[in-house]
PDB file of N, CA and C in Angstrom:
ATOM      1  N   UNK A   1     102.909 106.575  87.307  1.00  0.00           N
ATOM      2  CA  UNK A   1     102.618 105.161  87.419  1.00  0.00           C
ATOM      3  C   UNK A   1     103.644 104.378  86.588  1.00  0.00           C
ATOM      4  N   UNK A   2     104.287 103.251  87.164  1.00  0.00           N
ATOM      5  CA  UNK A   2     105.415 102.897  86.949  1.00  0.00           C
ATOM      6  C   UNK A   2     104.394 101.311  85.258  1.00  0.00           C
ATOM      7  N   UNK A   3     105.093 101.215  84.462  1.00  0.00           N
ATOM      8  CA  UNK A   3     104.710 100.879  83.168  1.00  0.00           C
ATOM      9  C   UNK A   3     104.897  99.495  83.209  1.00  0.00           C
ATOM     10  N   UNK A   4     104.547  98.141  82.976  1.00  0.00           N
ATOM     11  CA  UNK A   4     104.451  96.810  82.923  1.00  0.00           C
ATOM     12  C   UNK A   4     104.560  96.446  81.816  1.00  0.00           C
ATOM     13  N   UNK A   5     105.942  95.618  81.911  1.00  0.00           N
ATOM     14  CA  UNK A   5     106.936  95.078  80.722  1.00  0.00           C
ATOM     15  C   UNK A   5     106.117  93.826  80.382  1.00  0.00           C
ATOM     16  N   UNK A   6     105.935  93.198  78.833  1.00  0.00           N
ATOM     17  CA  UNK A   6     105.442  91.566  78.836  1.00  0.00           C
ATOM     18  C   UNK A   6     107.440  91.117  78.459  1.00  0.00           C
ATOM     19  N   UNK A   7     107.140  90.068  78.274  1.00  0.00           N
ATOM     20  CA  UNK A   7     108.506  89.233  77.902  1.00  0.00           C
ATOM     21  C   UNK A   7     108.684  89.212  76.823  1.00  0.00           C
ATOM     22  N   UNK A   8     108.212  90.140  75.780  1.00  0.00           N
ATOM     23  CA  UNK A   8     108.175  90.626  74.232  1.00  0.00           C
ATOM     24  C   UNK A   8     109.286  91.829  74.616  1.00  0.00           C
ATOM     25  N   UNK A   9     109.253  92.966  75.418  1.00  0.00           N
ATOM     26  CA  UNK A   9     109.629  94.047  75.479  1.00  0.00           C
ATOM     27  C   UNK A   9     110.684  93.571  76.634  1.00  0.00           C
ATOM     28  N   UNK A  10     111.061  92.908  77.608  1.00  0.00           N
ATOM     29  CA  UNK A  10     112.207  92.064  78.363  1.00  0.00           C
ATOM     30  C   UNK A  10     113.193  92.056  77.311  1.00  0.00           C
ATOM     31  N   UNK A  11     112.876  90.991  76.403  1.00  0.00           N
ATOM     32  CA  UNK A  11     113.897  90.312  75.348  1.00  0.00           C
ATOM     33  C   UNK A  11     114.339  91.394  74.329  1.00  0.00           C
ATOM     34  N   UNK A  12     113.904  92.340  74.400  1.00  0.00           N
ATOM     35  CA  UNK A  12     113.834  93.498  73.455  1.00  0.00           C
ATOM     36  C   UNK A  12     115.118  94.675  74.355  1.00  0.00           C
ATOM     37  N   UNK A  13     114.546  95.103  75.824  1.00  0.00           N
ATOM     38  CA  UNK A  13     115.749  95.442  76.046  1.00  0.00           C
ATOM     39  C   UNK A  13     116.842  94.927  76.911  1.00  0.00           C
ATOM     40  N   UNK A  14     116.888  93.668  77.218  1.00  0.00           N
ATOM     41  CA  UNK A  14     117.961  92.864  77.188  1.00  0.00           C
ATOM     42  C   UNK A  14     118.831  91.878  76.482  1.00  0.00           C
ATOM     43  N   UNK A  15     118.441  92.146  75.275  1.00  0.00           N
ATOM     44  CA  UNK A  15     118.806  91.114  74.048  1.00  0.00           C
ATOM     45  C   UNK A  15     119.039  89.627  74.857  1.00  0.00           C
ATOM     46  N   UNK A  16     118.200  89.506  74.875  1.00  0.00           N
ATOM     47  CA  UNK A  16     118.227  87.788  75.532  1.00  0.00           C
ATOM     48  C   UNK A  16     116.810  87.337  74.694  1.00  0.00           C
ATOM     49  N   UNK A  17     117.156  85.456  74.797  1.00  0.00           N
ATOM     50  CA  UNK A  17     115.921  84.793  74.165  1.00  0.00           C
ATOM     51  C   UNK A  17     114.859  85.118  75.185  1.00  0.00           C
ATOM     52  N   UNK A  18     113.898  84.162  74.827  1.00  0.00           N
ATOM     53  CA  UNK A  18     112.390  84.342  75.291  1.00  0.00           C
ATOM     54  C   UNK A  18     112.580  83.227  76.836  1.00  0.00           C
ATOM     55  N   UNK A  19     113.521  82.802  77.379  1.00  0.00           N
ATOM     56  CA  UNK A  19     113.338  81.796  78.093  1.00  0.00           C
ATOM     57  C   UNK A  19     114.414  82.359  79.259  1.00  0.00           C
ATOM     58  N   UNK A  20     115.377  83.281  78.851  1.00  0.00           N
ATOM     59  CA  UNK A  20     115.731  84.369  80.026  1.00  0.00           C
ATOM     60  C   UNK A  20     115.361  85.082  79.876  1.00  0.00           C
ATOM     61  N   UNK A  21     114.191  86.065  79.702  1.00  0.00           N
ATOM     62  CA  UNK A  21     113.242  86.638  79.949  1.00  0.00           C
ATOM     63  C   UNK A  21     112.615  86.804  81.129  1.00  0.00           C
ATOM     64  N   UNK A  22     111.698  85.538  80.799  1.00  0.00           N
ATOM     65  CA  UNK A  22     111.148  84.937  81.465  1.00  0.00           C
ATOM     66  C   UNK A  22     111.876  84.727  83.040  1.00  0.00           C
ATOM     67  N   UNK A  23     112.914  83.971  82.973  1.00  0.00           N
ATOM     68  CA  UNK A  23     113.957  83.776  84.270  1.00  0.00           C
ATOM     69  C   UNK A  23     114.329  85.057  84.831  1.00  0.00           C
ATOM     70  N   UNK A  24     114.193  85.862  84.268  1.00  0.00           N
ATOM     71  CA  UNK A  24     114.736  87.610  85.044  1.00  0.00           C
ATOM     72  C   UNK A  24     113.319  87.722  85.450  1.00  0.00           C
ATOM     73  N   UNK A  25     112.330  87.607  84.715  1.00  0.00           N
ATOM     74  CA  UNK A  25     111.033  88.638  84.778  1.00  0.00           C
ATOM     75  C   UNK A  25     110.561  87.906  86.303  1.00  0.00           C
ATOM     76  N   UNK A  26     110.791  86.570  86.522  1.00  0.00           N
ATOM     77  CA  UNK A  26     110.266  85.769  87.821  1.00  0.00           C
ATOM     78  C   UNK A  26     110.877  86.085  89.102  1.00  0.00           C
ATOM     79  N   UNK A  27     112.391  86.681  88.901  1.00  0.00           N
ATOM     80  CA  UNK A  27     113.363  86.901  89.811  1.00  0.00           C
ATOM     81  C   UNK A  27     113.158  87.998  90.502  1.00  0.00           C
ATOM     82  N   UNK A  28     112.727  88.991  89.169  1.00  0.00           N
ATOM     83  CA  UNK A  28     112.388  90.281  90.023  1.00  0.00           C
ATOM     84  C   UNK A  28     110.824  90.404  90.748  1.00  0.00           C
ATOM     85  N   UNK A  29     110.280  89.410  89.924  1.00  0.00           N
ATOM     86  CA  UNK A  29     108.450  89.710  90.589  1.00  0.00           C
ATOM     87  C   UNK A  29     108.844  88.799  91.853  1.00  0.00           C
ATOM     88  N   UNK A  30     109.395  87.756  92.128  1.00  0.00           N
ATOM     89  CA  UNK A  30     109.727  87.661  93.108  1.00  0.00           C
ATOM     90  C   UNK A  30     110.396  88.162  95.039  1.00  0.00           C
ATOM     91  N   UNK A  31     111.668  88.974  94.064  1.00  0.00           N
ATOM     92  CA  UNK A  31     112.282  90.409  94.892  1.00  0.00           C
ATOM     93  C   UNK A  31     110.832  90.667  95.581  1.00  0.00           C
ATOM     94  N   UNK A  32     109.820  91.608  94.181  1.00  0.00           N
ATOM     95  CA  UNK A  32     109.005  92.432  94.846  1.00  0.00           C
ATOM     96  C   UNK A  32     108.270  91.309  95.499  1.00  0.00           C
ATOM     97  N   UNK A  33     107.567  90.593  95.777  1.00  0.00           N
ATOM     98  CA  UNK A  33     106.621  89.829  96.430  1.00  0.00           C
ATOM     99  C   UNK A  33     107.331  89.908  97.731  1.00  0.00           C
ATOM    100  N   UNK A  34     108.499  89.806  98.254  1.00  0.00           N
ATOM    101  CA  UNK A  34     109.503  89.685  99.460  1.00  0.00           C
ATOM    102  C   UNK A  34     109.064  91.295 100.396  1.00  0.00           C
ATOM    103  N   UNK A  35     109.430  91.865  99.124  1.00  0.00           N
ATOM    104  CA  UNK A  35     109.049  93.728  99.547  1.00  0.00           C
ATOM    105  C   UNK A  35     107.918  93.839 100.116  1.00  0.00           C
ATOM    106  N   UNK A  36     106.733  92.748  99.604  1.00  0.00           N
ATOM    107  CA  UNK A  36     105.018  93.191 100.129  1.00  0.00           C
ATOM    108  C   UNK A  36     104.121  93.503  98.550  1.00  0.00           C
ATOM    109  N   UNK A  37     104.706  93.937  97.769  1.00  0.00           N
ATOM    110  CA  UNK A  37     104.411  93.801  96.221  1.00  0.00           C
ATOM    111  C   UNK A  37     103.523  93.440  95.586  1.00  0.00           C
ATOM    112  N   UNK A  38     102.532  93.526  95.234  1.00  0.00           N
ATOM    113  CA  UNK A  38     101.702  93.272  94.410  1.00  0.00           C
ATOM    114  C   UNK A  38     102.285  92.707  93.071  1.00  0.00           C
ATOM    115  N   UNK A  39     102.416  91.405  92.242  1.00  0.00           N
ATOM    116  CA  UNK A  39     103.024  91.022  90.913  1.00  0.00           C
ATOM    117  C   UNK A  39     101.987  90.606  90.043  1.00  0.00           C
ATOM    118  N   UNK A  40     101.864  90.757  88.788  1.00  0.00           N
ATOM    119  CA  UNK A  40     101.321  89.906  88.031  1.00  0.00           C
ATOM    120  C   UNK A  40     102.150  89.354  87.019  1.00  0.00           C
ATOM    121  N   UNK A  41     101.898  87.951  87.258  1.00  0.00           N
ATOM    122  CA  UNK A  41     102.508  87.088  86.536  1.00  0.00           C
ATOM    123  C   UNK A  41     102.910  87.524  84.895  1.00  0.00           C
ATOM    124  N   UNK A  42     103.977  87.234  84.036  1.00  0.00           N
ATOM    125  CA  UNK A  42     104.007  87.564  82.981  1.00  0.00           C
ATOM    126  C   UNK A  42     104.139  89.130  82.511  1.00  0.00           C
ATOM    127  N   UNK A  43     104.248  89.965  83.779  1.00  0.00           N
ATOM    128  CA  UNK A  43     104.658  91.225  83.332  1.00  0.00           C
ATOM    129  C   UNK A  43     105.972  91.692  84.396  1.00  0.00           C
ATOM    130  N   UNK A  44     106.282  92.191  84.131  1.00  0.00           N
ATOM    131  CA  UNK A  44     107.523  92.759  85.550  1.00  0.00           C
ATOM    132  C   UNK A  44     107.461  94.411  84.917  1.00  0.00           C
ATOM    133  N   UNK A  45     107.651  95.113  86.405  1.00  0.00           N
ATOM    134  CA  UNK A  45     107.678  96.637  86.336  1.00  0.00           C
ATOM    135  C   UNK A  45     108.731  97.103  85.998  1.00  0.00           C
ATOM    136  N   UNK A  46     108.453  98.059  84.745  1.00  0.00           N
ATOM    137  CA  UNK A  46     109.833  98.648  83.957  1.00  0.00           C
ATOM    138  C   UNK A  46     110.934  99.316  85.279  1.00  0.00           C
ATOM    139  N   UNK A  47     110.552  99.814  86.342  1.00  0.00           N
ATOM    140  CA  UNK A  47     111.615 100.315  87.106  1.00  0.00           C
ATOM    141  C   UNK A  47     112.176  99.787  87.739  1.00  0.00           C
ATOM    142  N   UNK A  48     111.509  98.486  88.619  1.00  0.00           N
ATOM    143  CA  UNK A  48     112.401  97.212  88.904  1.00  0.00           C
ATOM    144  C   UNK A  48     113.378  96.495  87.763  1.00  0.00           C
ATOM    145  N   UNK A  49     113.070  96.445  86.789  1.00  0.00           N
ATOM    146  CA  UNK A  49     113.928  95.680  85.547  1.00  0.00           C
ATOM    147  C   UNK A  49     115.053  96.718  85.428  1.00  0.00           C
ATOM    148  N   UNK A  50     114.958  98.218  85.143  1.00  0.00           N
ATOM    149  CA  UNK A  50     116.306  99.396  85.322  1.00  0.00           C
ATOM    150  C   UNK A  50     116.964  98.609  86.337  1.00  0.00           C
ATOM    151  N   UNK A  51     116.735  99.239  86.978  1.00  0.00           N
ATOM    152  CA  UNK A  51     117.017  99.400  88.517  1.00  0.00           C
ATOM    153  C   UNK A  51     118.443  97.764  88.858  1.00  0.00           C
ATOM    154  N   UNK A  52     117.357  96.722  88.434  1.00  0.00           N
ATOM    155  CA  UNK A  52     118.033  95.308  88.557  1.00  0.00           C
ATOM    156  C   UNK A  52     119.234  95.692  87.725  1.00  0.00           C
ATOM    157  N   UNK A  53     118.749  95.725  86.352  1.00  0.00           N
ATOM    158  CA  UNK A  53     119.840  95.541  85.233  1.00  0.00           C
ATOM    159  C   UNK A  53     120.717  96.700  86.017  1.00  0.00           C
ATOM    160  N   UNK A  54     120.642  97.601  86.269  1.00  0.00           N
ATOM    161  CA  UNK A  54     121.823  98.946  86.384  1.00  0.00           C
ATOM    162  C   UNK A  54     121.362 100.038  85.618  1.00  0.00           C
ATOM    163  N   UNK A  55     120.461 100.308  84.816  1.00  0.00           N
ATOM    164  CA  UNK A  55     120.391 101.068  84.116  1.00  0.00           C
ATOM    165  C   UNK A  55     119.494 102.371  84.733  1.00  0.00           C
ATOM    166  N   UNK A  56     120.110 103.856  84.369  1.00  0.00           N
ATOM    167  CA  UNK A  56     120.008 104.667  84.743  1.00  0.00           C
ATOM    168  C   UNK A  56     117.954 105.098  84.892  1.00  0.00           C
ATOM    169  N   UNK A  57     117.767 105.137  83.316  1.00  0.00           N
ATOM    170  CA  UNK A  57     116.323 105.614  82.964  1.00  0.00           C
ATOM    171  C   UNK A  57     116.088 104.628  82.120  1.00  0.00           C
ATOM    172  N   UNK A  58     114.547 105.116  81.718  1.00  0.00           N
ATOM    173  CA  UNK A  58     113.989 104.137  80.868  1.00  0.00           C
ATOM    174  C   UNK A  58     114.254 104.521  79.418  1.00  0.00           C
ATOM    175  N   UNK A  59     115.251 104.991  78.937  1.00  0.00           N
ATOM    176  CA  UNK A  59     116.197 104.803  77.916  1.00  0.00           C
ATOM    177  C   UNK A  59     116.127 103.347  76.946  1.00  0.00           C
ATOM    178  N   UNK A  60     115.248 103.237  76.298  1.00  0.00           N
ATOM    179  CA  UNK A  60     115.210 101.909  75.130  1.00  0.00           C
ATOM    180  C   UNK A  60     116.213 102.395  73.665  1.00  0.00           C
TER     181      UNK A  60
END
């Protein structure tokens, strides 16, 4: 089961403030909503956020 990021742990592994966070975390719950997706607001799924950024694993 894939793990649900808040925008505490976003900003943590993207070294960005709290307000692109937020702007990534909407972009991708968005993506998924397009896919058919189930989102909840204020969290985004750690493998969509890899995946977006480029990053291999969930390597913090």
């Amino acid at each position: 089961m894939a793990e649900l990021l808040t925008v505490k742990e976003v900003e943590k592994i993207c070294k960005v403030k709290q307000g692109r966070a937020y702007r990534l975390m909407k972009e991708i719950n968005d993506e998924m909503k397009e896919k058919g997706y189930l989102v909840i607001r204020g969290r985004v799924n750690s493998s969509f956020l890899y995946e977006k950024l480029g990053l291999g694993g969930n390597d913090v």
